[in-house]
N, C-alpha and C. Protein backbone atom coordinates (compact mmCIF):
# COMPACT_ATOMS: atom_id res chain seq x y z
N UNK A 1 19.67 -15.06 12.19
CA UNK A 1 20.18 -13.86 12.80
C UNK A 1 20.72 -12.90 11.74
N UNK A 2 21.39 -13.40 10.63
CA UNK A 2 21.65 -12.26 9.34
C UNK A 2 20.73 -11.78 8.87
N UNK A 3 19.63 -12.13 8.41
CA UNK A 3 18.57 -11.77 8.40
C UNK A 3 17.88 -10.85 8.76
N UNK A 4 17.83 -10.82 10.45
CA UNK A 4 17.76 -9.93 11.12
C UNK A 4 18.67 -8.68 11.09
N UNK A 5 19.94 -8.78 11.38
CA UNK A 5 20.76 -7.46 11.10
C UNK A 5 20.43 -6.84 9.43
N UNK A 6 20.34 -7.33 8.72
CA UNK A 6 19.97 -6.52 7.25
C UNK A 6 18.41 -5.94 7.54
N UNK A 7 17.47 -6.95 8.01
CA UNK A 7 16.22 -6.62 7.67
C UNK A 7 15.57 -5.32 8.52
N UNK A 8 16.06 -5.65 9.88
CA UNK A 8 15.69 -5.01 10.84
C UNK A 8 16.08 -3.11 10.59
N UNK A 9 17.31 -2.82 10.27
CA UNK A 9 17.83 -0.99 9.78
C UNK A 9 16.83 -1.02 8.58
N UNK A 10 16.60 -1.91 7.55
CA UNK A 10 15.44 -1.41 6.27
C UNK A 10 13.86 -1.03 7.22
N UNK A 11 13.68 -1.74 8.15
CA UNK A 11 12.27 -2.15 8.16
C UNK A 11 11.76 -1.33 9.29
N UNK A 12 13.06 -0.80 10.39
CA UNK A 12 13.31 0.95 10.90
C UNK A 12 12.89 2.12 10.10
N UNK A 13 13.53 1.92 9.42
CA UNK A 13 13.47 3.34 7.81
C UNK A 13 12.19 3.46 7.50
N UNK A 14 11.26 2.46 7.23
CA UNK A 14 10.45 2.47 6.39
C UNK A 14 9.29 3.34 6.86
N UNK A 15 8.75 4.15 6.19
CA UNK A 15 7.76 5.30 6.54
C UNK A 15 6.77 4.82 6.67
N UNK A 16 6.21 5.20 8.15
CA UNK A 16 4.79 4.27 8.67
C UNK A 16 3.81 5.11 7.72
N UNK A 17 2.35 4.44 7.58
CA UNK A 17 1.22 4.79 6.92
C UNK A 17 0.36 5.11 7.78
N UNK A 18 -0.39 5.98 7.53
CA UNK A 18 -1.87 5.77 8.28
C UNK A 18 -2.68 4.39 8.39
N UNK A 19 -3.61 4.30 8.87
CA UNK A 19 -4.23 3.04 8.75
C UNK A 19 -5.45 3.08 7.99
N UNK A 20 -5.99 4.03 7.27
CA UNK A 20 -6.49 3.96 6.60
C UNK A 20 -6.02 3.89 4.63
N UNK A 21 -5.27 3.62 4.80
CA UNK A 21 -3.65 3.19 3.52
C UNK A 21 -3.54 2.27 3.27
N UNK A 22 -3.37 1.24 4.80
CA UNK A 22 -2.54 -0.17 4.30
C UNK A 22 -3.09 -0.85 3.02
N UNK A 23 -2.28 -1.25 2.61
CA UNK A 23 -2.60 -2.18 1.31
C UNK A 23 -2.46 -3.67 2.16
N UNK A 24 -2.83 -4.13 1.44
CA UNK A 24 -3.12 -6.14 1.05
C UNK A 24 -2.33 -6.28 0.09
N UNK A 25 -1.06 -7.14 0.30
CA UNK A 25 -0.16 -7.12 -1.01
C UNK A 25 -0.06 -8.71 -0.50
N UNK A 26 0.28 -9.31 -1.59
CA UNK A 26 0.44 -10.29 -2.25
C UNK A 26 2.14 -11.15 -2.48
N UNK A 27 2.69 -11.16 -1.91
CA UNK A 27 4.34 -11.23 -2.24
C UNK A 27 4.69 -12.89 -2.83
N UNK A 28 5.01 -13.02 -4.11
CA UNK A 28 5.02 -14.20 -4.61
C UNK A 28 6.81 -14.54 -4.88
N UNK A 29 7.42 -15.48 -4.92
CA UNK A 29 9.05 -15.88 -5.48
C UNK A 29 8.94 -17.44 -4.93
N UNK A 30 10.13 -17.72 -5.09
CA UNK A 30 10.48 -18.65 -4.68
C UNK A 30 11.16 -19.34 -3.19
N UNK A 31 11.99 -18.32 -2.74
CA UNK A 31 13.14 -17.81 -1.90
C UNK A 31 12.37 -17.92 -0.45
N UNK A 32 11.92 -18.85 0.34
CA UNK A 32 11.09 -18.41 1.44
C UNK A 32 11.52 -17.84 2.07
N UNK A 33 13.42 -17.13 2.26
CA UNK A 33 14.03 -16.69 2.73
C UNK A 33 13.62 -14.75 2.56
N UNK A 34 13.89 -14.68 1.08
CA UNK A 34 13.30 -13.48 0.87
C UNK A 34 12.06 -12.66 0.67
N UNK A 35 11.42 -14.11 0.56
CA UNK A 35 9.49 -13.80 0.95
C UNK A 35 9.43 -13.47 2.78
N UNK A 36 10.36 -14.28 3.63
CA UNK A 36 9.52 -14.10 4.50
C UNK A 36 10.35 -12.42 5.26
N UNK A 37 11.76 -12.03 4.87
CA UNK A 37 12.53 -10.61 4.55
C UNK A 37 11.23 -9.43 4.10
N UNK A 38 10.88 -9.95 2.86
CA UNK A 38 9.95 -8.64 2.18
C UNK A 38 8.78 -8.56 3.31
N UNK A 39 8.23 -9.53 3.95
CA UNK A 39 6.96 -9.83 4.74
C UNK A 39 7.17 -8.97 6.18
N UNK A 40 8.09 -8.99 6.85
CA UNK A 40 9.09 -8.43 7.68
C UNK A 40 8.74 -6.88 7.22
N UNK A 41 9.38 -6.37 6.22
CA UNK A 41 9.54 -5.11 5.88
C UNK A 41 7.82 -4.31 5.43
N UNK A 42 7.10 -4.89 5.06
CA UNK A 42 6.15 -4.39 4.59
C UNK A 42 5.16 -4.11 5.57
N UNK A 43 5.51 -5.81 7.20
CA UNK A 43 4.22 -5.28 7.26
C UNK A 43 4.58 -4.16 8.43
N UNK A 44 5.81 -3.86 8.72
CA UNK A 44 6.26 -2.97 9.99
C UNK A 44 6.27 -1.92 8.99
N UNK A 45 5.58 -1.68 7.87
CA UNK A 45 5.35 -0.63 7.24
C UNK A 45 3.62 -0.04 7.50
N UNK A 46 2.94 -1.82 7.57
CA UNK A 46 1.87 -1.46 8.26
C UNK A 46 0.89 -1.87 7.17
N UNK A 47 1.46 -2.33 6.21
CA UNK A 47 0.61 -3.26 4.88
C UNK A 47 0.63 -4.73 5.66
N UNK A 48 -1.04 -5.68 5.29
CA UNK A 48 -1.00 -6.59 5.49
C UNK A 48 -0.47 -7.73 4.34
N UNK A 49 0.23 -8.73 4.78
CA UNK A 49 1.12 -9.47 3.87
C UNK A 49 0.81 -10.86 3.93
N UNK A 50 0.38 -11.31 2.64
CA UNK A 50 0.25 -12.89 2.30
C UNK A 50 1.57 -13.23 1.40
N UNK A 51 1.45 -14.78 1.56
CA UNK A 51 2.96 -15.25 0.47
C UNK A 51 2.29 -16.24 -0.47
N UNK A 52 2.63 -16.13 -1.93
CA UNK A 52 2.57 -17.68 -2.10
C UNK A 52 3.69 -17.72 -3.22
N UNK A 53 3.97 -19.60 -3.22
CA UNK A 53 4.90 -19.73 -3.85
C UNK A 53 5.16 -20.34 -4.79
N UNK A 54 3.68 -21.09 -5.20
CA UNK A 54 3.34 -21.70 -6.25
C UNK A 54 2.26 -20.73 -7.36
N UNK A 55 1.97 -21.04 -8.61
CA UNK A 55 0.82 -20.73 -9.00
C UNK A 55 -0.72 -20.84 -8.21
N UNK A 56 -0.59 -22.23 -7.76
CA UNK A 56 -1.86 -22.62 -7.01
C UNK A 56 -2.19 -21.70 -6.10
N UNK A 57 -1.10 -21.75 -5.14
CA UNK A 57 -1.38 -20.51 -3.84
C UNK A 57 -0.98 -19.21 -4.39
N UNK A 58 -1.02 -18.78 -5.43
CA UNK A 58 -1.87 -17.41 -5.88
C UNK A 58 -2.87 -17.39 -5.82
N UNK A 59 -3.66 -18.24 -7.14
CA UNK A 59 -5.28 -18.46 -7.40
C UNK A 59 -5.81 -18.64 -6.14
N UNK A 60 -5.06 -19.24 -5.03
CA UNK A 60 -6.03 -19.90 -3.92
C UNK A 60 -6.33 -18.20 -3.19
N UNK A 61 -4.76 -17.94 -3.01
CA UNK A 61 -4.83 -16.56 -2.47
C UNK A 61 -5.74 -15.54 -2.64
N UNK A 62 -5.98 -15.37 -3.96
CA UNK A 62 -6.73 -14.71 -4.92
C UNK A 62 -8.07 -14.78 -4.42
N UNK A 63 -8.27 -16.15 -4.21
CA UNK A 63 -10.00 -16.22 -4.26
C UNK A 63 -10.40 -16.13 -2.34
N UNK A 64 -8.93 -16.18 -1.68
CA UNK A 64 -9.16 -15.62 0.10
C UNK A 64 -9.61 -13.65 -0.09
N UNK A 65 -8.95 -13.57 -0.52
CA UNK A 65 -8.70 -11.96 -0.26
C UNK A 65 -8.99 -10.98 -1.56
N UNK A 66 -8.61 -10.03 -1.04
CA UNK A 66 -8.76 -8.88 -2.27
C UNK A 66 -7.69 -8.04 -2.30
N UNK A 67 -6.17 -8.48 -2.75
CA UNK A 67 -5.20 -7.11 -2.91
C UNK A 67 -4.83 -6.39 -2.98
N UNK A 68 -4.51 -5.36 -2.55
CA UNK A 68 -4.32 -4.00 -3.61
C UNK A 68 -3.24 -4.11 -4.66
N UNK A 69 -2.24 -4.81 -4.09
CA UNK A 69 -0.67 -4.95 -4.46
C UNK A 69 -0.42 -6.87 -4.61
N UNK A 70 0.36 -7.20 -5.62
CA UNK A 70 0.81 -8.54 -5.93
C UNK A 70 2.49 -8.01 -6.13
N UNK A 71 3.48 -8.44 -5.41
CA UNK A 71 4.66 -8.57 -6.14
C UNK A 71 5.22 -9.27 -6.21
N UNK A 72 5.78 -9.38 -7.36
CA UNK A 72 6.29 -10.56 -7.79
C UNK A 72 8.06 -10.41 -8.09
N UNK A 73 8.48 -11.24 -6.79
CA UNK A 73 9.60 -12.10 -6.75
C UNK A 73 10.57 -11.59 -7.89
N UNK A 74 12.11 -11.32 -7.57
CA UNK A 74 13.39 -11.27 -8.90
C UNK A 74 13.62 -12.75 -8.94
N UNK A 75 13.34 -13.87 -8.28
CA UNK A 75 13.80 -14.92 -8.40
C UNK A 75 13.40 -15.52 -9.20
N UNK A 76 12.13 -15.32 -9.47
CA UNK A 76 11.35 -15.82 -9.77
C UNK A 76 11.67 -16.08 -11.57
N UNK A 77 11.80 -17.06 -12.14
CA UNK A 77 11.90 -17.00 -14.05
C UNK A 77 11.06 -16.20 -14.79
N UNK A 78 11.55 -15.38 -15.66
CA UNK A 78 10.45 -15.00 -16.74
C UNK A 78 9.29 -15.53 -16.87
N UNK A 79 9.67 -17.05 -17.63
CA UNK A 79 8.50 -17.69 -17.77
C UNK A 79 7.18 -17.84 -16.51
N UNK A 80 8.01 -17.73 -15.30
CA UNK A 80 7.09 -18.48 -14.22
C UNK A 80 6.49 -16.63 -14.03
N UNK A 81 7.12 -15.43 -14.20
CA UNK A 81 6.36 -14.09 -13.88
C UNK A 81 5.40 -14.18 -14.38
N UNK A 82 6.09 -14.16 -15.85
CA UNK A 82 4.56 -13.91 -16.74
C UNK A 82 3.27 -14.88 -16.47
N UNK A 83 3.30 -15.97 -15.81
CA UNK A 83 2.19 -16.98 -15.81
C UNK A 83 1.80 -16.47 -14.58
N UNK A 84 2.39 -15.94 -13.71
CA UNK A 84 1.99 -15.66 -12.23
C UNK A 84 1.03 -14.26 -12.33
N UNK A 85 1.86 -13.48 -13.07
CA UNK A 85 1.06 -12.41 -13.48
C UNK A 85 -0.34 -12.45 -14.23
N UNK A 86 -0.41 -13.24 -15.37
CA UNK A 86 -1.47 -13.65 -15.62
C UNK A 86 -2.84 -14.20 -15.07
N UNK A 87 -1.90 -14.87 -13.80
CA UNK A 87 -3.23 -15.50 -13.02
C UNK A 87 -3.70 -14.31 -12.08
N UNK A 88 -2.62 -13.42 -12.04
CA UNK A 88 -3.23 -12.45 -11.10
C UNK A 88 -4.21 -11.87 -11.76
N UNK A 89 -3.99 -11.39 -13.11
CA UNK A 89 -4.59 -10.37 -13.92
C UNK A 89 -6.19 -11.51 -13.81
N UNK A 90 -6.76 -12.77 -14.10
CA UNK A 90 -7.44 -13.34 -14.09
C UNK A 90 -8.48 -13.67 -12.97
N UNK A 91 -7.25 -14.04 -11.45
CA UNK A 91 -7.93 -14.32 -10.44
C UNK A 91 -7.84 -13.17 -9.64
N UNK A 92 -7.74 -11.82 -9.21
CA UNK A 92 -7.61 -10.83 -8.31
C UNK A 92 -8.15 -9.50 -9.49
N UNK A 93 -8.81 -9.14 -8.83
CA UNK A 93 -9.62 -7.73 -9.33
C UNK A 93 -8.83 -6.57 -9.23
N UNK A 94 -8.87 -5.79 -9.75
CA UNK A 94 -8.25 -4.61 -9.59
C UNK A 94 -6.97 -4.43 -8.87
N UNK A 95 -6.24 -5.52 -9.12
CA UNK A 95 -5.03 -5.35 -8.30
C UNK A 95 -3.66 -4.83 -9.01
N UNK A 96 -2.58 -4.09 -8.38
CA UNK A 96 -1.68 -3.60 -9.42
C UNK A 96 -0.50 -4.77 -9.17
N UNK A 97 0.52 -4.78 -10.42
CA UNK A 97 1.30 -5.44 -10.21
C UNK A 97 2.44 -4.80 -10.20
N UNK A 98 3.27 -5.21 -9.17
CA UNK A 98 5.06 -5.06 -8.86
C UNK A 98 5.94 -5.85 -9.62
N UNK A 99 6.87 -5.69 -10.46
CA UNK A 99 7.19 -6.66 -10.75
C UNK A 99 8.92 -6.05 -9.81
N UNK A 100 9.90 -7.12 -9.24
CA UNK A 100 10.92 -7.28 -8.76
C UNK A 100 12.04 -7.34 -9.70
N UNK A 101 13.01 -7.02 -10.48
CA UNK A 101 13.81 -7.39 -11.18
C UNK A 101 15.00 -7.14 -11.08
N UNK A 102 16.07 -7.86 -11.65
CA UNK A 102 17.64 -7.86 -10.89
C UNK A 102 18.16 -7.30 -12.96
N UNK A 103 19.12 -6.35 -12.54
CA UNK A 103 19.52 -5.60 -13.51
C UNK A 103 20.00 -6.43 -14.98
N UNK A 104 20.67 -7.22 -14.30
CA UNK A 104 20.89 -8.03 -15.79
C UNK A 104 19.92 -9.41 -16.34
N UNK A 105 18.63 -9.17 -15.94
CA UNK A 105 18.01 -9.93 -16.96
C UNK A 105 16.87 -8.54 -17.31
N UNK A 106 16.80 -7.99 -16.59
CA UNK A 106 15.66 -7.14 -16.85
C UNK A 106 14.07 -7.38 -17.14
N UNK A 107 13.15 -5.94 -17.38
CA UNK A 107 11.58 -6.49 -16.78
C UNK A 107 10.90 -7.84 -17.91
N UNK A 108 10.40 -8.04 -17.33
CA UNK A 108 9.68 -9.64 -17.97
C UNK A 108 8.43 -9.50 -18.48
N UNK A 109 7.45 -8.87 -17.07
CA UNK A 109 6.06 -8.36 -17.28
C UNK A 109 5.77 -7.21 -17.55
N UNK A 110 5.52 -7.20 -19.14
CA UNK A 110 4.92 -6.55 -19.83
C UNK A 110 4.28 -5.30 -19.41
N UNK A 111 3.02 -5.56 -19.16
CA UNK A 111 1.70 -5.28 -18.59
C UNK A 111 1.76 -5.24 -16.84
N UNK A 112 3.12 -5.11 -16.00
CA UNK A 112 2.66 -4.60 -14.89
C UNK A 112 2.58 -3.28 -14.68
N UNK A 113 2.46 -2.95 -12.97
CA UNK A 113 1.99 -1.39 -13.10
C UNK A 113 3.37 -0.70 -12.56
N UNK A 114 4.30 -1.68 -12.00
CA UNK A 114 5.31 -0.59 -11.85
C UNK A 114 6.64 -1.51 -11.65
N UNK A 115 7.59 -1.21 -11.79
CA UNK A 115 8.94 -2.11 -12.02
C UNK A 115 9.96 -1.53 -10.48
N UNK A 116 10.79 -2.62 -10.11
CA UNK A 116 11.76 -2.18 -9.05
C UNK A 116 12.95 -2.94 -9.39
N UNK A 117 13.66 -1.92 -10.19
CA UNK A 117 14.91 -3.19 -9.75
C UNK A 117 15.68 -3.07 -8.42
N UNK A 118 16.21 -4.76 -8.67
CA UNK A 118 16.62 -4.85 -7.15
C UNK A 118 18.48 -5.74 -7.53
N UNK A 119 19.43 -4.61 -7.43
CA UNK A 119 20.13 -5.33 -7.38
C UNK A 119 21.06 -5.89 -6.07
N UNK A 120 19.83 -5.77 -5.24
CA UNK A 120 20.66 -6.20 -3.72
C UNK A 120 19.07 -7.38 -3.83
N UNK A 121 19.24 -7.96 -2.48
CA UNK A 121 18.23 -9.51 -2.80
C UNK A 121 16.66 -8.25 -1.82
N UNK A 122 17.12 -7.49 -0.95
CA UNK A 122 15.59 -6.79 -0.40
C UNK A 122 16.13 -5.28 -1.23
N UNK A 123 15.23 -4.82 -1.28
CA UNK A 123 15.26 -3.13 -2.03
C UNK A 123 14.78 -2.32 -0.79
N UNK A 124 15.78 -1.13 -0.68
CA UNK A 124 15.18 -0.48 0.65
C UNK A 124 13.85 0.38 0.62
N UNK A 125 13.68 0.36 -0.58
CA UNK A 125 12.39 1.50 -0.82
C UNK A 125 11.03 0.46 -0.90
N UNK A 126 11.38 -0.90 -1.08
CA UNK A 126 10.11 -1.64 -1.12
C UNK A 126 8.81 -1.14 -0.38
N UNK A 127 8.75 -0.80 0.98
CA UNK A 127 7.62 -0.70 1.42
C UNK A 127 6.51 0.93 0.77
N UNK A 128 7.64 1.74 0.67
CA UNK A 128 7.25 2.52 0.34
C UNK A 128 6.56 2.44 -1.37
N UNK A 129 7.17 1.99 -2.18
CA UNK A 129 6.54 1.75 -3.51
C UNK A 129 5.27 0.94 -3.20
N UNK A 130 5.22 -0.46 -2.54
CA UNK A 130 3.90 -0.80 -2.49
C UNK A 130 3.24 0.55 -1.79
N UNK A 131 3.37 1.31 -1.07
CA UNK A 131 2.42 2.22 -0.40
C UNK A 131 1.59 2.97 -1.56
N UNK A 132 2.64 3.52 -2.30
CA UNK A 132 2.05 4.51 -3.49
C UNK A 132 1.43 3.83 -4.48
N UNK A 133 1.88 2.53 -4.70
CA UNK A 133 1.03 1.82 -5.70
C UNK A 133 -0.58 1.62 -5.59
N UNK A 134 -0.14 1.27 -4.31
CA UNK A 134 -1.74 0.97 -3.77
C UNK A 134 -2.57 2.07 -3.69
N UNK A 135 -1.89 3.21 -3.89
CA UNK A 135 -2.91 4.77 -3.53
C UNK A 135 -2.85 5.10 -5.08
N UNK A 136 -2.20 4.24 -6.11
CA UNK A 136 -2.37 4.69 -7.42
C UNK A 136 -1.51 5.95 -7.72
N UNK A 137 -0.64 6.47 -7.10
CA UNK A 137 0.28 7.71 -6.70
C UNK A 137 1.65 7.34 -7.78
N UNK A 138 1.81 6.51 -8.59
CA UNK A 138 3.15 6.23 -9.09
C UNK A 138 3.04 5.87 -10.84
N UNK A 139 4.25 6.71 -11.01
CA UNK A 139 4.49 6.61 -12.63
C UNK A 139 4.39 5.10 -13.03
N UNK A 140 4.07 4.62 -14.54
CA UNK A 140 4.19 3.37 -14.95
C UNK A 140 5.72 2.60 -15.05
N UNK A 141 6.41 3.58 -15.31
CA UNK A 141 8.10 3.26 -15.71
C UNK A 141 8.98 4.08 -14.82
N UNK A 142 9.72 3.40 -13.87
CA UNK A 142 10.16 3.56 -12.96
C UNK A 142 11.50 2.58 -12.38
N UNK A 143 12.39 2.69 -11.89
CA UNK A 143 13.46 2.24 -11.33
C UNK A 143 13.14 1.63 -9.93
């Protein structure tokens, strides 16, 4: 039910898309709490939403679908971004990457296409950044 009272006023806000827009995003961490929060918010944005939470169920993910969007988890360790990212960059085509990050460790992945920090556990602008990402509409370096 907390859950609900936080998720539900973000996932109100969030600016519907056309349907010829939605992205296929990818939402990877650890937190099934805040995977299944971001999943909530994105897709009453009107993007369709897969989770995974291992490496494996990326690659597996990867080879179901075709993304537009992968983001990747603040929970998630450096070490475990960068390998997650990698497999994206390997197993998913043309897909951009999100990376999630909480202010005091800061960005990890290198080579993604756009950064969010998040120093609350959901970011209220989430749905909207995957929107523009996916339309290719957004600067590389970004808040």
């Amino acid at each position: 039910m907390k859950i609900l009272k936080t998720v539900l006023p973000i996932a109100l806000k969030c600016p519907s898309h056309p349907r010829d827009i939605i992205a296929k995003v990818l939402c990877t961490g650890w937190d099934q709490s805040l995977l299944n929060t971001r999943k909530l918010i994105l897709q009453s944005a009107g993007h369709e939403v897969r989770q995974a939470r291992t490496p494996n169920e990326v690659v597996s993910e990867c080879a179901e679908l075709q993304f537009d969007v992968v983001v990747i988890g603040q929970t998630v360790s450096v070490r475990m971004k960068r390998i997650i990212a990698s497999l994206v960059k390997d197993h998913c085509q043309d897909v951009k990457i999100l990376e999630l990050y909480q202010p005091h460790l800061g960005k990890a992945v290198e080579d993604a296409d756009s950064w969010l920090e998040v120093p609350a556990d959901i970011p209220s602008d989430l749905a909207e950044r995957v929107g523009q990402l996916a339309q290719g509409v957004i600067p590389k370096v970004q808040k």
